[in-house]
N, C-alpha and C. Protein backbone atom coordinates (compact mmCIF):
# COMPACT_ATOMS: atom_id res chain seq x y z
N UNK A 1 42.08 -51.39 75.91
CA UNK A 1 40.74 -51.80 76.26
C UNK A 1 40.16 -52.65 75.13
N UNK A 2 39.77 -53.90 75.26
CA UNK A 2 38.90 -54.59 73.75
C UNK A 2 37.79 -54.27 74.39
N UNK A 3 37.26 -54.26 73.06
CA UNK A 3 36.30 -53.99 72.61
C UNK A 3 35.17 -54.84 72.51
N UNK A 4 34.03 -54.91 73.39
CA UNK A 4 33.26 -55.93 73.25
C UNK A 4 32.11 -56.31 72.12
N UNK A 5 32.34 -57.44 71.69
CA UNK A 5 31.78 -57.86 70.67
C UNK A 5 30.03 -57.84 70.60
N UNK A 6 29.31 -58.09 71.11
CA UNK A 6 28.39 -58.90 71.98
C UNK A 6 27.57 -57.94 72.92
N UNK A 7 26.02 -57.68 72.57
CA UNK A 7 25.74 -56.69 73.72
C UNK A 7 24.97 -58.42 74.93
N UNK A 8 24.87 -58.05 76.26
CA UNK A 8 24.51 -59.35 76.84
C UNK A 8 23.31 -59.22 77.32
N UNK A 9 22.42 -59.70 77.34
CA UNK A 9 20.74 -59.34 78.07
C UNK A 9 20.56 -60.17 78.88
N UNK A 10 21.33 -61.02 79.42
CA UNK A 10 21.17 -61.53 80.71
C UNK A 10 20.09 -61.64 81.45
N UNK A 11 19.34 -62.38 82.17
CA UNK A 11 18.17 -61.77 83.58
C UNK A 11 18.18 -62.88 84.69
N UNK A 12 19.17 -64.15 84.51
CA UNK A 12 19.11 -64.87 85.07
C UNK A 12 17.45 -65.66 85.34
N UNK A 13 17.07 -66.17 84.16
CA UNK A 13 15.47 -66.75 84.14
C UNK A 13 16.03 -68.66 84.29
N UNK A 14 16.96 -68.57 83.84
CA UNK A 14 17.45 -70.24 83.90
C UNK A 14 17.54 -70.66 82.54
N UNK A 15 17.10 -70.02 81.78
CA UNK A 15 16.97 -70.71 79.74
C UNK A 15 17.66 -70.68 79.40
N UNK A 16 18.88 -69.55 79.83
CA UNK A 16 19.66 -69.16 79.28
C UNK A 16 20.39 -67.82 78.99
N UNK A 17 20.96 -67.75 77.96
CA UNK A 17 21.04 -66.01 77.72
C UNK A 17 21.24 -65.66 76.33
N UNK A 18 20.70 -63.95 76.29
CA UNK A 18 20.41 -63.77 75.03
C UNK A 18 21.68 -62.92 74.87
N UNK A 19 22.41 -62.81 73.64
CA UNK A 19 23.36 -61.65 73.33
C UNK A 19 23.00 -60.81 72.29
N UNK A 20 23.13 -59.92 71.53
CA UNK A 20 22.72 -59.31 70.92
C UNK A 20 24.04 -58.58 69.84
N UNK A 21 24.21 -58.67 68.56
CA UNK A 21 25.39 -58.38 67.88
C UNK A 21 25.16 -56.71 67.70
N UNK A 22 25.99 -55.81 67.30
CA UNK A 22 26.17 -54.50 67.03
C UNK A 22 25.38 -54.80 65.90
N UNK A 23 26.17 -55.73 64.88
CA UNK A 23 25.22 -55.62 63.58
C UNK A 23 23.83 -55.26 63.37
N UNK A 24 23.14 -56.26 64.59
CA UNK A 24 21.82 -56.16 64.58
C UNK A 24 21.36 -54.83 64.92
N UNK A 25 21.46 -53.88 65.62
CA UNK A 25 21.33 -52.43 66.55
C UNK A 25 21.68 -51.83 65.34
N UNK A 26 22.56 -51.99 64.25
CA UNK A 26 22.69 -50.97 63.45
C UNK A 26 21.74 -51.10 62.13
N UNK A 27 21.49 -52.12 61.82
CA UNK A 27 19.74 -52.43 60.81
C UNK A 27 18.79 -52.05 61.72
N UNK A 28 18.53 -51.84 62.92
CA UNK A 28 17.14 -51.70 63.70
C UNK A 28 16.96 -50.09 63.29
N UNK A 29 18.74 -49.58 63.76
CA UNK A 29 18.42 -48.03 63.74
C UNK A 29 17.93 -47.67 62.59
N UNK A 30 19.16 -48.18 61.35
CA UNK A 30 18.92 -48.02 59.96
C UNK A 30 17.35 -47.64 59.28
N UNK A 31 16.62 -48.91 60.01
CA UNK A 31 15.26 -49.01 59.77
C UNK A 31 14.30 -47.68 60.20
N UNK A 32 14.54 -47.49 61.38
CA UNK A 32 13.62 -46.71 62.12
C UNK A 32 13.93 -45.23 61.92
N UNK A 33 15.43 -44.91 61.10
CA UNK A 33 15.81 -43.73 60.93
C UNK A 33 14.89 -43.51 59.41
N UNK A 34 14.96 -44.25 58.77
CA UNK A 34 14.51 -44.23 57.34
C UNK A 34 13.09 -43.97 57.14
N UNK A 35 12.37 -44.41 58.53
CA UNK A 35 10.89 -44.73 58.12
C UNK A 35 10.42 -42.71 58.91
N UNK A 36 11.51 -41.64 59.11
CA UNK A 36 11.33 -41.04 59.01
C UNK A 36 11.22 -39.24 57.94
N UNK A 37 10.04 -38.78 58.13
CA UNK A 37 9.87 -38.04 56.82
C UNK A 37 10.79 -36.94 56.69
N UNK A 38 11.86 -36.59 55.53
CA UNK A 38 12.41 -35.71 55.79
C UNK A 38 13.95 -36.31 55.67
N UNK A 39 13.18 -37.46 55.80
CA UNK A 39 15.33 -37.96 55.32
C UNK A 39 15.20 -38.76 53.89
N UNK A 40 16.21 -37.82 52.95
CA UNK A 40 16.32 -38.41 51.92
C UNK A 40 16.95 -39.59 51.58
N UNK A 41 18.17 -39.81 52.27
CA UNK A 41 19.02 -41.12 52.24
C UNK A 41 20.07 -41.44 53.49
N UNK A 42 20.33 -42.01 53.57
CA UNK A 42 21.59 -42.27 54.55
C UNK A 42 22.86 -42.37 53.58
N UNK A 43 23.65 -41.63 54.53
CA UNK A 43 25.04 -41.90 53.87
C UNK A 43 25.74 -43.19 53.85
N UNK A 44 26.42 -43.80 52.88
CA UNK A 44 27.00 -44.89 52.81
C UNK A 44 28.62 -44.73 51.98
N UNK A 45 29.42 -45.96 52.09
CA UNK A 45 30.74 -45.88 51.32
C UNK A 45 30.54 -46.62 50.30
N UNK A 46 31.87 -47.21 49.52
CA UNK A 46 31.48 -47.55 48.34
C UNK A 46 31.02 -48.40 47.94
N UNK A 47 31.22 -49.30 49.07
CA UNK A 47 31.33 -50.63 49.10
C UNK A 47 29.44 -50.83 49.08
N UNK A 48 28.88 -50.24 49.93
CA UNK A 48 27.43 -50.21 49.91
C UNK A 48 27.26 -49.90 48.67
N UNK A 49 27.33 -48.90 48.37
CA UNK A 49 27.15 -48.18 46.89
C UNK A 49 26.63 -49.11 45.41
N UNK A 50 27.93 -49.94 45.87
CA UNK A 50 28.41 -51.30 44.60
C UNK A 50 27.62 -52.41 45.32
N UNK A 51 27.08 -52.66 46.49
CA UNK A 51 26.26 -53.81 46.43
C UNK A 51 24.85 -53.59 46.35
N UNK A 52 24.46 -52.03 46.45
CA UNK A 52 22.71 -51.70 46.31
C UNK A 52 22.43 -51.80 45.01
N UNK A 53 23.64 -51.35 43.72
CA UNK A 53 23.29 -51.47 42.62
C UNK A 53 23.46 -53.13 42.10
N UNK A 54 23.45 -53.85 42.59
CA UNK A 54 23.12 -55.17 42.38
C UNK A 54 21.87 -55.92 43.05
N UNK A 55 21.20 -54.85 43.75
CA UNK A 55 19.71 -55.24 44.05
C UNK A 55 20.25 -55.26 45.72
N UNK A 56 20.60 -55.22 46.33
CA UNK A 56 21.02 -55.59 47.76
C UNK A 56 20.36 -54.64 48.90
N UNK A 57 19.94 -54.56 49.63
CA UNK A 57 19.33 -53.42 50.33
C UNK A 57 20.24 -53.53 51.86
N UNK A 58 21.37 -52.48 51.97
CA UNK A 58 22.18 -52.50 52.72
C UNK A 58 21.32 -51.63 54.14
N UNK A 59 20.44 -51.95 54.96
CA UNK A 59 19.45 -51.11 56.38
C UNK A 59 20.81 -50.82 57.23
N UNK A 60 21.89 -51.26 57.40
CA UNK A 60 22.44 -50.71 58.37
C UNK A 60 23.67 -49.27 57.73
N UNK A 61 23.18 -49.41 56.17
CA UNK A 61 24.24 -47.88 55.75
C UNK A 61 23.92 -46.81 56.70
N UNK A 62 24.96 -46.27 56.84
CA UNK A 62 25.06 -44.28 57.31
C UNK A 62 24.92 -44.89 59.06
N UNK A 63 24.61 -46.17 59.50
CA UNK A 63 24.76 -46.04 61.12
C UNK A 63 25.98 -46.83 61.82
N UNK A 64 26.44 -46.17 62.68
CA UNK A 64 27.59 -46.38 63.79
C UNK A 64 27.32 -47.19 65.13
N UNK A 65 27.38 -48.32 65.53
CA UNK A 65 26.89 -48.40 66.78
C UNK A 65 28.53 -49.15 67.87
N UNK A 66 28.65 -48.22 68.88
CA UNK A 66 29.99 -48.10 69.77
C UNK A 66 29.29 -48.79 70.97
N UNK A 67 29.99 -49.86 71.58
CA UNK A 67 29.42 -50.28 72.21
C UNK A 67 30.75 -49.74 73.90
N UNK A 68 30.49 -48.83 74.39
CA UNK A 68 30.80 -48.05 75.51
C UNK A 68 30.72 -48.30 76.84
N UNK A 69 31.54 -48.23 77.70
CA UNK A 69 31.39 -48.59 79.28
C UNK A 69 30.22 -48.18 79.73
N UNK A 70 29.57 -46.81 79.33
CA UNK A 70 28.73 -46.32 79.91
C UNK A 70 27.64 -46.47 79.11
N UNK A 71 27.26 -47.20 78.52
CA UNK A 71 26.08 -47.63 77.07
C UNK A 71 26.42 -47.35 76.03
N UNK A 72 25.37 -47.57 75.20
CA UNK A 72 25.89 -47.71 73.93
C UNK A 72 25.78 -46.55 73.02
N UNK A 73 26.19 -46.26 72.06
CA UNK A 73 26.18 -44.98 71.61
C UNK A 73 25.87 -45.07 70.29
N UNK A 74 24.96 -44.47 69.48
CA UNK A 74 25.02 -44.29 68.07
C UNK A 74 25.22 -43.43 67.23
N UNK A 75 25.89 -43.28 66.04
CA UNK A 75 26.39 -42.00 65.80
C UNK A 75 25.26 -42.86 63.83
N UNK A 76 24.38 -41.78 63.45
CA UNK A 76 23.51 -41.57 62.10
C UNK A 76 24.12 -40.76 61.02
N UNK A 77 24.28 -40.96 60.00
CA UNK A 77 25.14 -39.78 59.17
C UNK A 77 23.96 -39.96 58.14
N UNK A 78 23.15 -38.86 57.82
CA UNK A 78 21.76 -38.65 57.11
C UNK A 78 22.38 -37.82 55.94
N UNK A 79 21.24 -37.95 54.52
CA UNK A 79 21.00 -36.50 53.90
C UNK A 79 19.44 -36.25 53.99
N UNK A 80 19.31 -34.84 54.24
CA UNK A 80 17.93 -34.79 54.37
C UNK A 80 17.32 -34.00 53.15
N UNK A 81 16.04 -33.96 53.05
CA UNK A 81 15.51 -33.23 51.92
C UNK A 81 15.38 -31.97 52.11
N UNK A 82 15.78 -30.95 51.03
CA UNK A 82 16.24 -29.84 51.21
C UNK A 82 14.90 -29.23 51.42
N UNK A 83 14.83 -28.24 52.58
CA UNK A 83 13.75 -27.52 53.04
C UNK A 83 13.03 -27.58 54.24
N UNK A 84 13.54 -28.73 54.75
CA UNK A 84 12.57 -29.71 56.00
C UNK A 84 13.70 -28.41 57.06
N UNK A 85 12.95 -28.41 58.18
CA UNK A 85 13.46 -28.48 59.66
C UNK A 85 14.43 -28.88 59.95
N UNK A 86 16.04 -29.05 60.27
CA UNK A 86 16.96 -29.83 60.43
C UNK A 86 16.58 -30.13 61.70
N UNK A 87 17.03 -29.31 62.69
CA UNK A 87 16.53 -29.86 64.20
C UNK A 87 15.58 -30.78 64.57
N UNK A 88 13.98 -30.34 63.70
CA UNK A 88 12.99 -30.94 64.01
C UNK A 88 13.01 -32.73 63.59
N UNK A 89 13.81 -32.91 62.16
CA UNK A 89 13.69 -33.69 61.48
C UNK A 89 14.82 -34.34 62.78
N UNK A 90 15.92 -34.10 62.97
CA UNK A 90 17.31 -35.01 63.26
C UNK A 90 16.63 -35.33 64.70
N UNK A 91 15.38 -34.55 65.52
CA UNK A 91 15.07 -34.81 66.97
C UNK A 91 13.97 -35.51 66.33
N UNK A 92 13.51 -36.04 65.34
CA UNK A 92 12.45 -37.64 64.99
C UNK A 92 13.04 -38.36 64.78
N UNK A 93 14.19 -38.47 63.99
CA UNK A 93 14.94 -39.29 64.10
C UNK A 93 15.46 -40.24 65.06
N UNK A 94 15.78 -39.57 66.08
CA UNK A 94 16.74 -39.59 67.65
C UNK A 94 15.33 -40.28 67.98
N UNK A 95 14.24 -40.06 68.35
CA UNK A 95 13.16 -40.29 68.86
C UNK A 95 13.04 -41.81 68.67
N UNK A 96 12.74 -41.71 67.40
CA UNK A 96 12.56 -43.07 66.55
C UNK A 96 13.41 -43.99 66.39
N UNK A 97 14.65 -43.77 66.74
CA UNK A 97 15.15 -45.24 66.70
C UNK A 97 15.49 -45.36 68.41
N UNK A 98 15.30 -44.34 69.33
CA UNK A 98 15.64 -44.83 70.35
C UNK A 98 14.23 -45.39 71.02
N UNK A 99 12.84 -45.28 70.20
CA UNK A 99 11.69 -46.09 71.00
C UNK A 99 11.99 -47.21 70.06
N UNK A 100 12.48 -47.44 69.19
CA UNK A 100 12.40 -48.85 68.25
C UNK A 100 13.55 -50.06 68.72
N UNK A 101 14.09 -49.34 69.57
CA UNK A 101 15.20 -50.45 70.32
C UNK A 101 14.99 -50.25 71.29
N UNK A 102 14.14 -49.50 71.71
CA UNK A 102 13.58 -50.11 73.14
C UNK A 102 12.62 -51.12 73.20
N UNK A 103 11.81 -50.78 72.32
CA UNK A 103 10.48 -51.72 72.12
C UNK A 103 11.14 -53.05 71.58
N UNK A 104 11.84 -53.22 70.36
CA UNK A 104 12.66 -53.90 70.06
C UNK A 104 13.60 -55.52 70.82
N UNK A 105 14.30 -54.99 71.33
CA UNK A 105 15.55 -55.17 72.64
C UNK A 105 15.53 -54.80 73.70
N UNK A 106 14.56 -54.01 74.38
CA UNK A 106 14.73 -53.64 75.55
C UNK A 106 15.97 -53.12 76.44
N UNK A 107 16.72 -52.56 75.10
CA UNK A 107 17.94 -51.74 75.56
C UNK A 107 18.17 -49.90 75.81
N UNK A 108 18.64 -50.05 76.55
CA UNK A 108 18.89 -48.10 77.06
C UNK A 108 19.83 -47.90 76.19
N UNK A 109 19.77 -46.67 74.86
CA UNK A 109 20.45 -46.10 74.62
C UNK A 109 21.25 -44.91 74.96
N UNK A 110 22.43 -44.41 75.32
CA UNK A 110 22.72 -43.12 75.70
C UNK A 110 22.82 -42.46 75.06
N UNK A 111 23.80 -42.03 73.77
CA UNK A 111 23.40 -41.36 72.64
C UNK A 111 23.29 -41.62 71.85
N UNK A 112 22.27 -40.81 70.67
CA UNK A 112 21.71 -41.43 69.32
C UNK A 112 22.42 -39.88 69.14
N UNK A 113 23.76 -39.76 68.26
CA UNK A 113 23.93 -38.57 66.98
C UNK A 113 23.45 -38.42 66.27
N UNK A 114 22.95 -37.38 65.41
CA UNK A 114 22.53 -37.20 64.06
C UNK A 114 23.45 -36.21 63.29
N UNK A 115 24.26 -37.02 62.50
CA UNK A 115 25.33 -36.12 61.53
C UNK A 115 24.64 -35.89 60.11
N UNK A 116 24.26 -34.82 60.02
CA UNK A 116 23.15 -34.03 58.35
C UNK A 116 25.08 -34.33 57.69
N UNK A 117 24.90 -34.62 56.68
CA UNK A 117 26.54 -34.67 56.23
C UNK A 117 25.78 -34.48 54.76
N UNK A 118 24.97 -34.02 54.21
CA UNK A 118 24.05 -33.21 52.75
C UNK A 118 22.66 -32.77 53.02
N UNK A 119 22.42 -32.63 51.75
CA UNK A 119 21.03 -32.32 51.31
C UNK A 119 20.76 -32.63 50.03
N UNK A 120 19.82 -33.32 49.63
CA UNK A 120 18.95 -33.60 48.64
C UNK A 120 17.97 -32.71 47.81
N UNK A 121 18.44 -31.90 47.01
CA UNK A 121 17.64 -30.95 46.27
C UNK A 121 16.69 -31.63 45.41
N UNK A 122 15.29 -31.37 45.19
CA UNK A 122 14.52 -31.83 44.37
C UNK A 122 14.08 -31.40 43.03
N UNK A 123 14.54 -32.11 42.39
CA UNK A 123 15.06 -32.27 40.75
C UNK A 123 13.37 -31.28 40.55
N UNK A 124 13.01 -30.05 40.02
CA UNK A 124 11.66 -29.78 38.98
C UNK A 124 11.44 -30.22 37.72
N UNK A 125 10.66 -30.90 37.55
CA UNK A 125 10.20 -31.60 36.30
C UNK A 125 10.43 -30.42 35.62
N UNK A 126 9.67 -29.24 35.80
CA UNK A 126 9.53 -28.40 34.36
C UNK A 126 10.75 -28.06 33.89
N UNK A 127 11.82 -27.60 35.01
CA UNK A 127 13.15 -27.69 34.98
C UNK A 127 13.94 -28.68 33.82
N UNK A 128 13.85 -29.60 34.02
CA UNK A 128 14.34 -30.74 33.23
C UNK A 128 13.35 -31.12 31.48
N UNK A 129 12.21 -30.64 31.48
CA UNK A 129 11.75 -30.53 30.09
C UNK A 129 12.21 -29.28 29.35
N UNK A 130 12.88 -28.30 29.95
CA UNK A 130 13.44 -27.25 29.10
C UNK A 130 14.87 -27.63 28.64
């Protein structure tokens, strides 16, 4: 089966047609996952790693986007801040990037995953002056 490159938005208006890259769907999510409270970072490899420390701001780290017979699917790999709600936090998440690509693109997502793959403990100052 290949794999299609290209999501298509089609409507037959006569202008033309719009396509839409995975790339793009995976900075939208990136975005809309981040701008929620309770997530400390997204997971990334090394390669991200080595281009953020050169100033680079990589929005599509820690997201997956599969583009599927039956829609499209996203799979999130988060760390969240230690203490929050997991459920509550990973179902704002899900929330939030699936109204932000709707509003967005006007695309139906089928699943948005949320993989917790850490936690972020928060360093105590007083801790660290002793």
């Amino acid at each position: 089966m290949a794999e299609q490159s290209l999501v298509n938005m089609s409507e037959n208006t006569g202008l033309g047609k719009v396509e839409i890259a995975p790339e793009v769907i995976e900075v939208i999510a990136g975005i809309a996952a981040s701008e929620v409270d309770g997530l400390a970072n997204m997971r990334g490899n090394f390669a991200t790693g080595v281009v953020e420390k050169f100033g680079k701001k990589s929005h599509s780290k820690g997201v997956k986007v599969e583009l599927a017979e039956d829609g499209i699917v996203i799979d999130v790999y988060v760390v969240l801040d230690f203490g929050v709600s997991i459920p509550e936090v990973a179902q704002k998440i899900q929330s939030n990037i699936r109204q932000t690509l709707k509003t967005m693109t006007s695309l139906d997502i089928s699943e948005v995953n949320v993989h917790v793959v850490g936690l972020q403990m928060e360093k105590d100052s007083s801790d660290e002056a002793q």
